[in-house]
Each structure stands twice: as C-alpha cells, then as structure tokens.
C-alpha atoms as a PDB file:
ATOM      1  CA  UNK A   1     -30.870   3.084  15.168  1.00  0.00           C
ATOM      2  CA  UNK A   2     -30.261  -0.806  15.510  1.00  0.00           C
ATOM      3  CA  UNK A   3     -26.642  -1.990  15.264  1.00  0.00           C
ATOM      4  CA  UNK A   4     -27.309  -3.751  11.901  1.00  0.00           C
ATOM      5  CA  UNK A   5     -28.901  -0.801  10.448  1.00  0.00           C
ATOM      6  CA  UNK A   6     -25.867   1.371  11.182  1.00  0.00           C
ATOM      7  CA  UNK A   7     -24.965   1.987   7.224  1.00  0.00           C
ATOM      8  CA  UNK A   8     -21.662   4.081   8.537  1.00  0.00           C
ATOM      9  CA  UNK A   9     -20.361   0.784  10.813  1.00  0.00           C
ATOM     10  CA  UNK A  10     -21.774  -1.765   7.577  1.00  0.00           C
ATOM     11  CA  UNK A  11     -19.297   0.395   4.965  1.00  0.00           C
ATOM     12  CA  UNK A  12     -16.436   0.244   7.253  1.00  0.00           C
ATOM     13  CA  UNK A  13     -16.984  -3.716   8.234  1.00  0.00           C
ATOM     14  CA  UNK A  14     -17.047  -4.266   4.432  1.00  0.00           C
ATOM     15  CA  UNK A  15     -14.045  -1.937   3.318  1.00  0.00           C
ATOM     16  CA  UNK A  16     -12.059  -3.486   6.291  1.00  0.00           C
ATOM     17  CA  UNK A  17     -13.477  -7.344   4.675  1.00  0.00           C
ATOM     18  CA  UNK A  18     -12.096  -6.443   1.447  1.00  0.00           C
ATOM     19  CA  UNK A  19      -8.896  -4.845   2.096  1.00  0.00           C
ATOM     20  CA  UNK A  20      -8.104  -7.601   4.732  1.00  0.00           C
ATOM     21  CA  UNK A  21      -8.187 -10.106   1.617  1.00  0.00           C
ATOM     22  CA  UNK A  22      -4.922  -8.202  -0.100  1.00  0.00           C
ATOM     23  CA  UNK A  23      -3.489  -8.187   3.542  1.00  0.00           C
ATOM     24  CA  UNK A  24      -3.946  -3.901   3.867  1.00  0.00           C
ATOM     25  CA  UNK A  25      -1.427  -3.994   0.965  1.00  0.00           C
ATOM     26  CA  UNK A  26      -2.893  -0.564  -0.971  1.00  0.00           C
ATOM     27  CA  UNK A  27      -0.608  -1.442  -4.203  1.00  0.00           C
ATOM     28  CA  UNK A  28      -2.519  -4.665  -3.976  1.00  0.00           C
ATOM     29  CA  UNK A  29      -5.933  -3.411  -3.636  1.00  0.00           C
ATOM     30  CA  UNK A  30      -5.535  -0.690  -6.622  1.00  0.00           C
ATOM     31  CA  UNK A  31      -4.538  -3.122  -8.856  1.00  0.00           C
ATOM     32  CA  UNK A  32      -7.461  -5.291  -8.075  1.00  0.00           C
ATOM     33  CA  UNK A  33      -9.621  -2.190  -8.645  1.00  0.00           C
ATOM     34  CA  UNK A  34      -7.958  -2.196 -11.734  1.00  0.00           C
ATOM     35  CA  UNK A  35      -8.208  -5.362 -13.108  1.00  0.00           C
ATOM     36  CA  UNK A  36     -11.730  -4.828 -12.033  1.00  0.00           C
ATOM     37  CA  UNK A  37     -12.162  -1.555 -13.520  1.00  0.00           C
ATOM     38  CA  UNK A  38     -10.677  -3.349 -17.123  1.00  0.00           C
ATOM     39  CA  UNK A  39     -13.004  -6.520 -17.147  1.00  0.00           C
ATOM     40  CA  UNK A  40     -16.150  -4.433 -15.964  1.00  0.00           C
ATOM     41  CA  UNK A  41     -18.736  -3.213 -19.026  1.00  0.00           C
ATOM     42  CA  UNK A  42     -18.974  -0.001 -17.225  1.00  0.00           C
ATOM     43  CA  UNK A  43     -17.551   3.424 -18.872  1.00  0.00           C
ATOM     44  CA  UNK A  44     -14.656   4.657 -16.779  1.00  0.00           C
ATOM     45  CA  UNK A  45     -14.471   8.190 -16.785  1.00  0.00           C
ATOM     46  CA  UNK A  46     -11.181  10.244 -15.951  1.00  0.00           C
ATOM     47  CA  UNK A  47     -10.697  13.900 -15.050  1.00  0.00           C
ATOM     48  CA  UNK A  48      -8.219  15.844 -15.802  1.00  0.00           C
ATOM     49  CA  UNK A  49      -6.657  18.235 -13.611  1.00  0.00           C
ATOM     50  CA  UNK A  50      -7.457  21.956 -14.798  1.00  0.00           C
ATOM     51  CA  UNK A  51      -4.092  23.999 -15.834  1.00  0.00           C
ATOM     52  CA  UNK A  52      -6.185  27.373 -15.559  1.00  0.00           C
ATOM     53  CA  UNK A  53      -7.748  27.437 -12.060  1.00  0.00           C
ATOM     54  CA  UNK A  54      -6.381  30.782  -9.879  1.00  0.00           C
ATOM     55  CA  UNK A  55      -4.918  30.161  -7.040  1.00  0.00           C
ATOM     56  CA  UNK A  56      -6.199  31.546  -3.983  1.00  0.00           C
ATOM     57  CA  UNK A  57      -3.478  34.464  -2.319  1.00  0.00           C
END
C-alpha cells in the first residue's frame, strides 16, 4: 500500500489536525462537537443505558 493511501495513518493525521486546533484540550474539543452537533441539520440520536441487562457472574 502507498503511504498516501494508508486510510489508518490519513484518520490519525486528521484527528491529530483537529485536536491540535483546541490545543489537545478534550473539554475544548467536545464542546466544539457540540456546538457542531446543535447547528448541524442532522438528527442526533442518543442511547440510553439499559437498567435490565444481567450481569455476567
């Protein structure tokens, strides 16, 4: 596989781009997400955790 066709080594170079621009500050980057997440048409779907799921033992 060429270098530039690497899609593993493109997703990291662009998640390092982006959180490099709030400084590797997480609280930063979710609230971008967020304000992006608010302003985008797109329907935002949440899950809920289940109450009723055995656990394992």
């Amino acid at each position: 596989m060429k270098k530039e066709q690497d899609p593993i080594k493109e997703v990291r170079r662009i998640r390092d781009s982006y959180a490099k621009k709030f400084d590797y500050d997480i609280d930063a980057i979710a609230k971008d997400i967020k304000e992006k997440e608010k302003k985008s048409e797109r329907k935002i779907v949440s899950f809920a955790a289940k109450s009723n799921v055995k656990k394992a033992g």
